[in-house]
PDB file of N, CA and C in Angstrom:
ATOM      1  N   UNK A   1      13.982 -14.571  -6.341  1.00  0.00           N
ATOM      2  CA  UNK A   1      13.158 -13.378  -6.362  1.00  0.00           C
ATOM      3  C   UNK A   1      11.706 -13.786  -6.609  1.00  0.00           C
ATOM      4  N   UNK A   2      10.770 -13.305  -6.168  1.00  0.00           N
ATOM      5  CA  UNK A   2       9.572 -13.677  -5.636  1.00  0.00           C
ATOM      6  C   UNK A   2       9.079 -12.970  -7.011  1.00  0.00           C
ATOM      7  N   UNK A   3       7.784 -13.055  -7.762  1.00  0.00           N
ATOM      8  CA  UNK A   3       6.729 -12.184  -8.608  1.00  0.00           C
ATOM      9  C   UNK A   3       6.163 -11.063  -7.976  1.00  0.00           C
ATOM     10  N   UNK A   4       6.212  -9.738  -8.541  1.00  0.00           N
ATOM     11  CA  UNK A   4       5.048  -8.913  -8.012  1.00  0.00           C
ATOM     12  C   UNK A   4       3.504 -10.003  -7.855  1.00  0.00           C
ATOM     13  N   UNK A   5       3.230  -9.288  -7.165  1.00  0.00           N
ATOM     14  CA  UNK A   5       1.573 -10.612  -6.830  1.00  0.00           C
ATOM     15  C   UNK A   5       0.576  -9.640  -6.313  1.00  0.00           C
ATOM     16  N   UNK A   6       1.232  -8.004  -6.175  1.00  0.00           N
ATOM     17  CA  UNK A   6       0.051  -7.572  -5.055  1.00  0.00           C
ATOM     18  C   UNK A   6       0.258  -7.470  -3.547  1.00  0.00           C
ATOM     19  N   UNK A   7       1.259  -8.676  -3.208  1.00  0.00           N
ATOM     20  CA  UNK A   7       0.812  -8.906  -1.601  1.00  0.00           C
ATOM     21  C   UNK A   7       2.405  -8.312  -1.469  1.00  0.00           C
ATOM     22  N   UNK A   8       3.563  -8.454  -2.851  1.00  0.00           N
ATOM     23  CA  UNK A   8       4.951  -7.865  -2.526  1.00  0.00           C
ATOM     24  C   UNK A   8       5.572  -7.602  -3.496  1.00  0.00           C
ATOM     25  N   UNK A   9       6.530  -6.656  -3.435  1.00  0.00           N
ATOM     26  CA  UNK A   9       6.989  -5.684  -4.796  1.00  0.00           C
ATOM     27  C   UNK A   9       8.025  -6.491  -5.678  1.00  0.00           C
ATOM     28  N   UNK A  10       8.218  -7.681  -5.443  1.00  0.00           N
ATOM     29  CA  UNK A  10       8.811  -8.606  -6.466  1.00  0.00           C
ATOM     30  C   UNK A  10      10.399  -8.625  -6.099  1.00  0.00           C
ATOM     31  N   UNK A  11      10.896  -7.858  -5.143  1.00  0.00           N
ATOM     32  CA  UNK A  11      12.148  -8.393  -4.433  1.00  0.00           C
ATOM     33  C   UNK A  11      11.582  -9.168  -3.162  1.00  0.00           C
ATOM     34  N   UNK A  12      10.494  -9.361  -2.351  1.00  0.00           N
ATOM     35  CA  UNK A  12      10.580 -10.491  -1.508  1.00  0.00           C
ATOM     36  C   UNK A  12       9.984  -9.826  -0.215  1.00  0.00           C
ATOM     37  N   UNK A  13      10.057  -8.459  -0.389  1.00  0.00           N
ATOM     38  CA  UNK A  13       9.207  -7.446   0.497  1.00  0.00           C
ATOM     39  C   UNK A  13       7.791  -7.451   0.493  1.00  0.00           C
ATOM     40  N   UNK A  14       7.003  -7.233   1.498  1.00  0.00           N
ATOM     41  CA  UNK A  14       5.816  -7.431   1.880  1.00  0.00           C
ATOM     42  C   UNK A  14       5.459  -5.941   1.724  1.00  0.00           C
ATOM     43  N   UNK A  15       4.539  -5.352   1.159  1.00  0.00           N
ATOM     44  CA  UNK A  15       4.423  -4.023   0.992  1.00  0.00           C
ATOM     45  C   UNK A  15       3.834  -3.327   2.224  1.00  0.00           C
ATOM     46  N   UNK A  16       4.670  -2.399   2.541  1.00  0.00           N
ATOM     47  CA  UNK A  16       4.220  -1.266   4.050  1.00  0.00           C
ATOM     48  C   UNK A  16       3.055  -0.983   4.176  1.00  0.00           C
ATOM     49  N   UNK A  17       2.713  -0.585   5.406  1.00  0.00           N
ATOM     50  CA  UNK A  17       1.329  -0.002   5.478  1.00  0.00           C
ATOM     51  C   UNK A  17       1.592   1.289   4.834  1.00  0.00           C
ATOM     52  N   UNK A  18       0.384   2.074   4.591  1.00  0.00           N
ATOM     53  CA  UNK A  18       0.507   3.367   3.704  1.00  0.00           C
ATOM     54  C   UNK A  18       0.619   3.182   2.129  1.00  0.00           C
ATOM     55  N   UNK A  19       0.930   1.798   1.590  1.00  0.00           N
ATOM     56  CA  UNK A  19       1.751   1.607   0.402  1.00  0.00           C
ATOM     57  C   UNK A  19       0.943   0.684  -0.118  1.00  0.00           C
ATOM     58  N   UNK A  20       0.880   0.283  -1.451  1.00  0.00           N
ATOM     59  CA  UNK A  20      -0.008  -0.698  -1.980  1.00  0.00           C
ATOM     60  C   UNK A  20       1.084  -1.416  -3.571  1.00  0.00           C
ATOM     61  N   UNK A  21       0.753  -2.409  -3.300  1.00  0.00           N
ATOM     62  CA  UNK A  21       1.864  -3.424  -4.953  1.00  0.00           C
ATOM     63  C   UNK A  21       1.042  -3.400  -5.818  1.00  0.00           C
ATOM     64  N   UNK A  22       0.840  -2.795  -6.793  1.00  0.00           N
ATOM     65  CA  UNK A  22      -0.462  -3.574  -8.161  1.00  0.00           C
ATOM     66  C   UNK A  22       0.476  -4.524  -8.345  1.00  0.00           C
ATOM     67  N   UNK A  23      -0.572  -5.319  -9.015  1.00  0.00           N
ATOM     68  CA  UNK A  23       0.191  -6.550  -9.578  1.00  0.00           C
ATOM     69  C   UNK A  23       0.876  -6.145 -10.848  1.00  0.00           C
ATOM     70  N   UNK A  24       2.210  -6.638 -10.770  1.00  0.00           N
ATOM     71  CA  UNK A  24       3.068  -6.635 -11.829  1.00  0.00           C
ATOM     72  C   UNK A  24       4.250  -5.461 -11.315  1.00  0.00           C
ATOM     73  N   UNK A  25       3.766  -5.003 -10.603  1.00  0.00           N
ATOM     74  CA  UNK A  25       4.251  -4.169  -9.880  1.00  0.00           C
ATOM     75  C   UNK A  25       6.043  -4.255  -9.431  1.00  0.00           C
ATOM     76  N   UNK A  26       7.309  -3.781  -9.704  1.00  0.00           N
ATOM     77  CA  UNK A  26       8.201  -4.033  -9.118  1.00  0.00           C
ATOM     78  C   UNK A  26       8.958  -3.485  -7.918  1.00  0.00           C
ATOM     79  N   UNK A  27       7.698  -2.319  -7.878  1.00  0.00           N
ATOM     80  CA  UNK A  27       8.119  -1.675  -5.979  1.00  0.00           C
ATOM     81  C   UNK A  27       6.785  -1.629  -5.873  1.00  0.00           C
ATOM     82  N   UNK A  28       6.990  -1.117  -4.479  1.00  0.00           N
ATOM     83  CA  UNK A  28       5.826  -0.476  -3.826  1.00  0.00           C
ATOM     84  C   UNK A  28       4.987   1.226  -4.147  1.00  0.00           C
ATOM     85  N   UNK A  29       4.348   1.362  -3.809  1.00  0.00           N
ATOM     86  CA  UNK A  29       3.764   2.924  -4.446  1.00  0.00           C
ATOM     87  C   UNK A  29       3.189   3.535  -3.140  1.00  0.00           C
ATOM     88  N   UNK A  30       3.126   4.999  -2.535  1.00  0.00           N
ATOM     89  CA  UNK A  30       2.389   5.226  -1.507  1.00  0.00           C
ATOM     90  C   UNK A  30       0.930   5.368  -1.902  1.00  0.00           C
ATOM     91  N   UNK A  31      -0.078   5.450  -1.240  1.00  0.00           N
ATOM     92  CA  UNK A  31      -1.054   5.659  -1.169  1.00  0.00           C
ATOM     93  C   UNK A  31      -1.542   7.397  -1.537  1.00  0.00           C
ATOM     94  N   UNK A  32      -2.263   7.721  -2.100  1.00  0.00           N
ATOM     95  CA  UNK A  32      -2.774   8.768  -2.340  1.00  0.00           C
ATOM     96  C   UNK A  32      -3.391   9.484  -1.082  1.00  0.00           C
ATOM     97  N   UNK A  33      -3.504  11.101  -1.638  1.00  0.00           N
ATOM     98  CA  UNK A  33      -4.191  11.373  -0.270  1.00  0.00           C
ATOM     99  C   UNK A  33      -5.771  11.297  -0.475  1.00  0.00           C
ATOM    100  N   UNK A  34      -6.354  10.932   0.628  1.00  0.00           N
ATOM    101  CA  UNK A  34      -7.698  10.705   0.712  1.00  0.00           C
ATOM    102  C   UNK A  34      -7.562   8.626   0.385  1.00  0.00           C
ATOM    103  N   UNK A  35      -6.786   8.714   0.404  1.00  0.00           N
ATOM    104  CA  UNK A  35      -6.630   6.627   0.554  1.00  0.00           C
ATOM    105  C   UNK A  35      -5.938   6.378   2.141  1.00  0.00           C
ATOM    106  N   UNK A  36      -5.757   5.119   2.186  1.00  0.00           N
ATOM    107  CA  UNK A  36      -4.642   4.185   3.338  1.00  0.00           C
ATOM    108  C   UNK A  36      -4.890   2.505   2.940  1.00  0.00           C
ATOM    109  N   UNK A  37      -4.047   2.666   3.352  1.00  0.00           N
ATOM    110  CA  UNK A  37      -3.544   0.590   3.723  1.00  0.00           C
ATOM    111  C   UNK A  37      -3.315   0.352   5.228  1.00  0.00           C
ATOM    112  N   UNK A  38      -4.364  -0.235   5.954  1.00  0.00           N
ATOM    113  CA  UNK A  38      -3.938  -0.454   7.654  1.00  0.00           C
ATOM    114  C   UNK A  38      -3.422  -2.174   7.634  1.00  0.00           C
ATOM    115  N   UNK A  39      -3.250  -2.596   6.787  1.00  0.00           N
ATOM    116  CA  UNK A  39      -2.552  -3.861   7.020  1.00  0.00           C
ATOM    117  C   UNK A  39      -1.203  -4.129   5.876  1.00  0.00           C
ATOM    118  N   UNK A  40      -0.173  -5.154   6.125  1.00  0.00           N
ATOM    119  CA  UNK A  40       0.798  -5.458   5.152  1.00  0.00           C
ATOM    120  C   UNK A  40       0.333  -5.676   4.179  1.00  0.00           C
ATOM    121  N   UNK A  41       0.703  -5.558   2.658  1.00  0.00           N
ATOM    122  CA  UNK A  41       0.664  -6.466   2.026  1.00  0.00           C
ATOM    123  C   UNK A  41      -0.474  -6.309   0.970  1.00  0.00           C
ATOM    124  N   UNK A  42      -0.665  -4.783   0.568  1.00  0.00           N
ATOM    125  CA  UNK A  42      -2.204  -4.640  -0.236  1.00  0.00           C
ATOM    126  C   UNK A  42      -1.814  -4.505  -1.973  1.00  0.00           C
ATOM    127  N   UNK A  43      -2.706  -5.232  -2.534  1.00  0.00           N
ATOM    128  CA  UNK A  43      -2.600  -4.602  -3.675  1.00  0.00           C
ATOM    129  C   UNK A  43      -3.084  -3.033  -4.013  1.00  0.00           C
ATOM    130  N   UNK A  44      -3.703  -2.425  -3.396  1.00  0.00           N
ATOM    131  CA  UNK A  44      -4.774  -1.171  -4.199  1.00  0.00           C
ATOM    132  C   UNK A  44      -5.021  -0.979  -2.225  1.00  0.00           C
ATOM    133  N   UNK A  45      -5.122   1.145  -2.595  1.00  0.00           N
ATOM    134  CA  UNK A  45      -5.327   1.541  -1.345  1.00  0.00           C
ATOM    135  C   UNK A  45      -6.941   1.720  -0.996  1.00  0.00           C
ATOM    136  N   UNK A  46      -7.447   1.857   0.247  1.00  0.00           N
ATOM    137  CA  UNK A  46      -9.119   2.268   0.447  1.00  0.00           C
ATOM    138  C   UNK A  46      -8.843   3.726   0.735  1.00  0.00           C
ATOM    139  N   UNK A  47     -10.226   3.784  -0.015  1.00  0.00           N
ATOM    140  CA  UNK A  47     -10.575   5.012   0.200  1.00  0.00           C
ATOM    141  C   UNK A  47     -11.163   5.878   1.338  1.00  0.00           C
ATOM    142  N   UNK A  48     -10.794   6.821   2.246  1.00  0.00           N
ATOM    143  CA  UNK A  48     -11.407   7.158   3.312  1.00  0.00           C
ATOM    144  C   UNK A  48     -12.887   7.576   3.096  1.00  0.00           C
ATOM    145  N   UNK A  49     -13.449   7.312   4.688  1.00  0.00           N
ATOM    146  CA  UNK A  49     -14.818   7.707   4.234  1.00  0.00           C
ATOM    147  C   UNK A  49     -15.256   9.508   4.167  1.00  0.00           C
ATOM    148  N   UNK A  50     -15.978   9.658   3.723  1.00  0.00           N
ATOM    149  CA  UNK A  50     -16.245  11.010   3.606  1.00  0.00           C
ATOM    150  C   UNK A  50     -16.245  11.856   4.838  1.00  0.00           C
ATOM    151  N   UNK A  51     -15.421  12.853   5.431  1.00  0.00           N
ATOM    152  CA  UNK A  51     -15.808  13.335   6.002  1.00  0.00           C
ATOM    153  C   UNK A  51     -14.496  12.909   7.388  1.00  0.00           C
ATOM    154  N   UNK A  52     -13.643  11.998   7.027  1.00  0.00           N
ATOM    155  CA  UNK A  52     -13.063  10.755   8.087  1.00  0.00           C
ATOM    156  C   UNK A  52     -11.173  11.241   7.533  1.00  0.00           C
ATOM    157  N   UNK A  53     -10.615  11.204   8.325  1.00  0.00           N
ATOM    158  CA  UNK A  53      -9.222  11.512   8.333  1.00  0.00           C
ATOM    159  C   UNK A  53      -8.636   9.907   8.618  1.00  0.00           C
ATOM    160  N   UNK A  54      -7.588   9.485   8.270  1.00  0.00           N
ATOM    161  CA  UNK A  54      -7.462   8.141   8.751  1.00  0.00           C
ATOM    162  C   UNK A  54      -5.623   8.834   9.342  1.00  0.00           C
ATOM    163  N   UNK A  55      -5.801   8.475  10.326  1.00  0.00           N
ATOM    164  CA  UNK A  55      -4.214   9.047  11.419  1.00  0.00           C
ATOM    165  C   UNK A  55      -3.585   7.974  11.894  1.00  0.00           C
ATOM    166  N   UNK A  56      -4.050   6.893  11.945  1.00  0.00           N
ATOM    167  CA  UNK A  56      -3.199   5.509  12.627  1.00  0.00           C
ATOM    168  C   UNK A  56      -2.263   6.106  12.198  1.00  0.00           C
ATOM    169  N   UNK A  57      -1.896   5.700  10.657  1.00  0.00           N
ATOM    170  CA  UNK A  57      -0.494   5.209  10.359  1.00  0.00           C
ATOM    171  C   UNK A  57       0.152   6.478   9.390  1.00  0.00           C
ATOM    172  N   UNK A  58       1.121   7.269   9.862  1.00  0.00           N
ATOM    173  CA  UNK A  58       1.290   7.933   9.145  1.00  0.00           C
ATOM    174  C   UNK A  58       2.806   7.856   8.301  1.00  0.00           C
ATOM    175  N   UNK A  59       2.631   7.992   6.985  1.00  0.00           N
ATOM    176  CA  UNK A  59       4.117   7.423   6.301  1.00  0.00           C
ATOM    177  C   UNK A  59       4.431   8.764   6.032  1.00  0.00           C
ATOM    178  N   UNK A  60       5.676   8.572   5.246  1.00  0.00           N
ATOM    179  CA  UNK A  60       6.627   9.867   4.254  1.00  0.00           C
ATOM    180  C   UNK A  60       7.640   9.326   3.858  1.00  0.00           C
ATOM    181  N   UNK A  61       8.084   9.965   3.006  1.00  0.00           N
ATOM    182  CA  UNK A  61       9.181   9.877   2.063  1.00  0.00           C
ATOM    183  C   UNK A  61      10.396  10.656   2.484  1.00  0.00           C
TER     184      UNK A  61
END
């Protein structure tokens, strides 16, 4: 079993887009609204810009 690190939730998973690992982290977490993650593997989500919808990637539960 791999460490939370940020880049994966400490079973060996690479964290989804939409989703972000803090470190120490033992899953993944979605992103808030008014955030996203457009690549694998984030610790912490960005924030959209003002005014900006981000639609690439859309997750759910």
């Amino acid at each position: 079993m791999e460490s939370p690190d940020g880049n994966n939730a400490g079973d060996g998973a690479i964290c989804p887009l939409g989703h972000y690992c803090p470190t120490g982290s033992k899953t993944y977490t979605p992103c808030q609204n008014g955030t996203y993650t457009n690549t694998l593997g984030q610790a912490t989500c960005h924030t959209c810009e003002e005014g900006k919808v981000f639609l690439e990637f859309v997750m759910s539960d």
